[in-house]
Protein backbone atom coordinates (compact mmCIF):
# COMPACT_ATOMS: atom_id res chain seq x y z
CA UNK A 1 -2.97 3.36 0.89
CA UNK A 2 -2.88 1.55 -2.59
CA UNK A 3 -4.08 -1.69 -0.67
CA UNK A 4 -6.39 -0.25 1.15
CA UNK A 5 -8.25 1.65 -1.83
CA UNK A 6 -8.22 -1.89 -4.06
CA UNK A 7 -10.00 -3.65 -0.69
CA UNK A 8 -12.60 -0.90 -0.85
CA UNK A 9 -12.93 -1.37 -4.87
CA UNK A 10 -13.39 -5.02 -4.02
CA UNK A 11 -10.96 -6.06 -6.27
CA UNK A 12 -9.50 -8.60 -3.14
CA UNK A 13 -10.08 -9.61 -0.05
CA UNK A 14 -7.74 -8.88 2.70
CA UNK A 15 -6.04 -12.02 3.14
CA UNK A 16 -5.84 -12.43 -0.75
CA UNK A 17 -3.79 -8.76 -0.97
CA UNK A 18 -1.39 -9.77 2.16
CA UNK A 19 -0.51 -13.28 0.43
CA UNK A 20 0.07 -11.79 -3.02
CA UNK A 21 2.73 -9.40 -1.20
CA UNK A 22 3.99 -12.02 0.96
CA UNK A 23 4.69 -13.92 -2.08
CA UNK A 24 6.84 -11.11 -3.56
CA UNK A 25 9.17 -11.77 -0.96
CA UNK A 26 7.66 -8.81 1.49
CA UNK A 27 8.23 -10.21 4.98
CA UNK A 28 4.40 -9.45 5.97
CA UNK A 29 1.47 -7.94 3.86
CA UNK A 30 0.02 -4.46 4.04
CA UNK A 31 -2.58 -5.22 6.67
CA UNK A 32 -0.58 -6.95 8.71
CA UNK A 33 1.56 -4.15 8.46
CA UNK A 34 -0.57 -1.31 8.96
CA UNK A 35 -2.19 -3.42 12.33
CA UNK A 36 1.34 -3.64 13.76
CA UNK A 37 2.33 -0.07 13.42
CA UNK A 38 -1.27 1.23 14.35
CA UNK A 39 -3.98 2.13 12.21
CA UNK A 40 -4.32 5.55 13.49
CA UNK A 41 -0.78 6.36 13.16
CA UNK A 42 -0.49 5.22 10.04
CA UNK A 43 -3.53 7.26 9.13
CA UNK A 44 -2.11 10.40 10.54
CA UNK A 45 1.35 9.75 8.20
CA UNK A 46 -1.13 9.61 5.28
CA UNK A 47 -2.63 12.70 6.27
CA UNK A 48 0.18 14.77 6.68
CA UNK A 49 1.63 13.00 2.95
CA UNK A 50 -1.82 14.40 1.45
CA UNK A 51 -0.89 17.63 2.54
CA UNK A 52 2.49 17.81 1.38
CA UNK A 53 1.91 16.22 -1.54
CA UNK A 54 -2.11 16.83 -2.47
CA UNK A 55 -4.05 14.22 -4.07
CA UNK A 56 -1.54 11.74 -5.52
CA UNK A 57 -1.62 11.00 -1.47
CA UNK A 58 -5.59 11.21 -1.56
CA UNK A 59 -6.60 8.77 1.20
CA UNK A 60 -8.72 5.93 0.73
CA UNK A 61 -12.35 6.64 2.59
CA UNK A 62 -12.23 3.39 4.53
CA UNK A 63 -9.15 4.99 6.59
CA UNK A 64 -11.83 7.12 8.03
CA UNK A 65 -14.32 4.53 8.90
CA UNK A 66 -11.74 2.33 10.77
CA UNK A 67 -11.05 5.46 12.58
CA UNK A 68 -14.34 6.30 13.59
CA UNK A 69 -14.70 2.35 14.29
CA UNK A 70 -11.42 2.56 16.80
CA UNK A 71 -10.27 -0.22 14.71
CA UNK A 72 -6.44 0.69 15.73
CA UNK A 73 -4.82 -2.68 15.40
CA UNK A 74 -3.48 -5.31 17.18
CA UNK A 75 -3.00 -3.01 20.29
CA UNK A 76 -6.79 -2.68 19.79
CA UNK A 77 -7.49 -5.79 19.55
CA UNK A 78 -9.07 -5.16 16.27
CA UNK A 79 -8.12 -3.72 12.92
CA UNK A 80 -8.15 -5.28 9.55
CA UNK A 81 -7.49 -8.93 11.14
CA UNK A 82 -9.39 -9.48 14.95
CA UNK A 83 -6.29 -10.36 17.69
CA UNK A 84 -9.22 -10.81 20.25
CA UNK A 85 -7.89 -14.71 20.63
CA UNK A 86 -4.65 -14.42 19.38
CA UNK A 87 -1.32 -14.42 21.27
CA UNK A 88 1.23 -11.47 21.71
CA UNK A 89 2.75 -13.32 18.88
CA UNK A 90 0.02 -14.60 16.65
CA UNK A 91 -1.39 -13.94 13.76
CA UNK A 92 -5.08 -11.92 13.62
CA UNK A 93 -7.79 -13.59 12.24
CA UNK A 94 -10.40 -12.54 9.14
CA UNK A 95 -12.89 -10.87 10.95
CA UNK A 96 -16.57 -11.26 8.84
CA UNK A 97 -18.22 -8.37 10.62
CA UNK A 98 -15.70 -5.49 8.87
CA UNK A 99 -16.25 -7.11 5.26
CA UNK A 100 -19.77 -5.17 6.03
CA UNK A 101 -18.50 -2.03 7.14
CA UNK A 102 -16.25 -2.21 3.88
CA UNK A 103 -19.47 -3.12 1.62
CA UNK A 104 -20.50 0.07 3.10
CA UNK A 105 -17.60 2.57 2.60
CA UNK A 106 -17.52 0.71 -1.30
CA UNK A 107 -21.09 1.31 -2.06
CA UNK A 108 -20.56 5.19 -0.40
CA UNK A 109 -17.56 5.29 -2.96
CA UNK A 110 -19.54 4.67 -6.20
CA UNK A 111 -16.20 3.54 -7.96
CA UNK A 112 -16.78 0.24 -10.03
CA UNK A 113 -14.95 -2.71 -8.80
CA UNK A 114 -11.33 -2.80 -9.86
CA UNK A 115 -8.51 -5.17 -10.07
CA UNK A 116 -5.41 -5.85 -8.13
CA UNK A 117 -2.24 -7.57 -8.43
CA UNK A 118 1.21 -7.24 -7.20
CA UNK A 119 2.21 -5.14 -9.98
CA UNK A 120 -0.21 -2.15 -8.84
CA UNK A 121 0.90 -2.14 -5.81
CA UNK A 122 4.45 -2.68 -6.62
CA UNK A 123 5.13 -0.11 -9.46
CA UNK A 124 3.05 2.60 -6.93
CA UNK A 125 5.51 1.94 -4.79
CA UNK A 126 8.97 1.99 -7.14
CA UNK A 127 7.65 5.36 -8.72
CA UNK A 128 7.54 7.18 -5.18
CA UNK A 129 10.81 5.59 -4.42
CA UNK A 130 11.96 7.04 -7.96
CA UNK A 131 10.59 10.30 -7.20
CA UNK A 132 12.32 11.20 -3.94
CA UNK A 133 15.64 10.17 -5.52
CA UNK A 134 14.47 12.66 -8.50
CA UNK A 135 13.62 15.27 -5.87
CA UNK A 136 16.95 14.76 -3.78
CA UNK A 137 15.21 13.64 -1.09
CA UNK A 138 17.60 10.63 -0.85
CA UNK A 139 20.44 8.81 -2.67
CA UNK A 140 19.58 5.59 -4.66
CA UNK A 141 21.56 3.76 -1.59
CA UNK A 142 19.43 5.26 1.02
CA UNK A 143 16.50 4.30 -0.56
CA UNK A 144 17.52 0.76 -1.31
CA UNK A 145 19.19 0.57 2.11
CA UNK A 146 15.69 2.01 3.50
CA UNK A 147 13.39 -0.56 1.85
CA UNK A 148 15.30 -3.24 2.85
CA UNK A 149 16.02 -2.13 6.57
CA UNK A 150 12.56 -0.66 7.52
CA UNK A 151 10.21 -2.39 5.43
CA UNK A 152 11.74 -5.44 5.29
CA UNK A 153 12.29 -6.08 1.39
CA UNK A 154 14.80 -9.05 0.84
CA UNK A 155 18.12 -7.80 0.11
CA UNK A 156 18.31 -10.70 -1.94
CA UNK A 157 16.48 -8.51 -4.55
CA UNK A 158 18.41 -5.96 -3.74
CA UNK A 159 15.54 -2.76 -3.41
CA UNK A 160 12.98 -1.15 -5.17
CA UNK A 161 15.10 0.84 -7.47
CA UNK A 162 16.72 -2.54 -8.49
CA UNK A 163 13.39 -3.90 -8.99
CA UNK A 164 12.86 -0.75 -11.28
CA UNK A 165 15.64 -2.16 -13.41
CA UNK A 166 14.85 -5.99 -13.38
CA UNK A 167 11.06 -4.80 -14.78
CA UNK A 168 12.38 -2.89 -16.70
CA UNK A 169 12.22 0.50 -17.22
CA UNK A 170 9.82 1.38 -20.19
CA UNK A 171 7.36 -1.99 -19.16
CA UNK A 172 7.44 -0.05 -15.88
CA UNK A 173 6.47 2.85 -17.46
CA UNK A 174 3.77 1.55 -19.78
CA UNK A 175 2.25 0.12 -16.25
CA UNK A 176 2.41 2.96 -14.56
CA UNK A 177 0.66 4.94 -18.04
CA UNK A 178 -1.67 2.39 -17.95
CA UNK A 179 -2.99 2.29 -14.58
CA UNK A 180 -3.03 6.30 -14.48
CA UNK A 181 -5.66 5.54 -17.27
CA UNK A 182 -7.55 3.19 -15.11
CA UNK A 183 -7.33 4.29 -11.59
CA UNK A 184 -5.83 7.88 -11.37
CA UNK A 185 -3.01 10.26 -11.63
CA UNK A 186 -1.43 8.74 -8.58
CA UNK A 187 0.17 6.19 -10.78
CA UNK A 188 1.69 8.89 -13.06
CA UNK A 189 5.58 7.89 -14.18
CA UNK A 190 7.88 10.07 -12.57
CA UNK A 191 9.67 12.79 -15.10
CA UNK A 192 13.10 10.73 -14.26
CA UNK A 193 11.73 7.60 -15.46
CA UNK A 194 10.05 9.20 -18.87
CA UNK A 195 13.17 10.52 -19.72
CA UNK A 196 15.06 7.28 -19.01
């Protein structure tokens, strides 16, 4: 959701988000991601997150619009790369005629254009991952374990809580301070990570 709501800031493009993840050692960025599993299940997931968890889970509104465009992914054809010429196998291709459904949704938004970087999306990430090991939802193994089995993160670097540690913990908490300032609560430090 993070990437999504920094494409419809225009703070990057879609290629330029996927790369900068790809280059933290992700084995494919969020929109290829989100075009593999489905759009519209992925969509429903972040539904049913906003209502467990209210608006720290807020959806971006360009979900909706890929929705309503049956943008669904590669099993569409389309989503946020076109697989119209592409191979079982191959990667989508930018498609120019969403970049103007986006302008849309952005200029619908109102919100002044922000900034991304690894690091948003990143420390977004390794505070949810602190939080359900806060809330008992799972052991710091599971979750490492997780990240690296389902989503791919090396296990050279070992998981998001380890990441946590490497950033360490009070720059990841002045981040996380700082971009509740700019963007939201959503990126509000967990209670286990204030007290650490």
């Amino acid at each position: 959701n993070e990437a999504v709501l920094a494409l419809q800031e225009g703070a990057a493009s879609i290629a330029e988000i996927d790369q900068a993840m790809k280059g933290e050692g992700w084995p494919m960025g969020p929109f290829t991601l989100i075009d593999a599993l489905g759009l519209d299940i992925c969509a429903e997931a972040g539904k049913v997150l906003w209502q467990g968890y209210g608006d720290r889970m807020k959806p971006a509104d360009l979900w909706s619009r890929m929705l309503e465009l049956k943008r669904f992914g590669r099993k569409s054809g389309k989503g946020f790369y076109d697989y119209t010429q592409a191979g079982p196998t191959e990667p989508g291709q930018p498609d120019l005629g969403l970049e103007k459904e986006i302008e849309a949704v952005r200029a619908k938004s109102g919100r002044a254009k922000t900034s991304v970087s690894v690091q948003r999306l990143m420390i977004l990430i390794i505070n949810e991952a602190v939080l359900a090991l806060q809330e008992g939802i799972s052991s710091a193994g599971e979750i490492e374990i997780g990240v690296m089995a389902g989503l791919g993160y090396p296990a050279s670097k070992g998981g998001l809580l380890h990441a946590a540690d490497l950033m360490g913990i009070d720059a990841l908490t002045e981040a996380l301070d700082r971009y509740t300032k700019e963007l939201g609560f959503r990126f509000h430090p967990s209670y286990r990570l204030r007290t650490m």
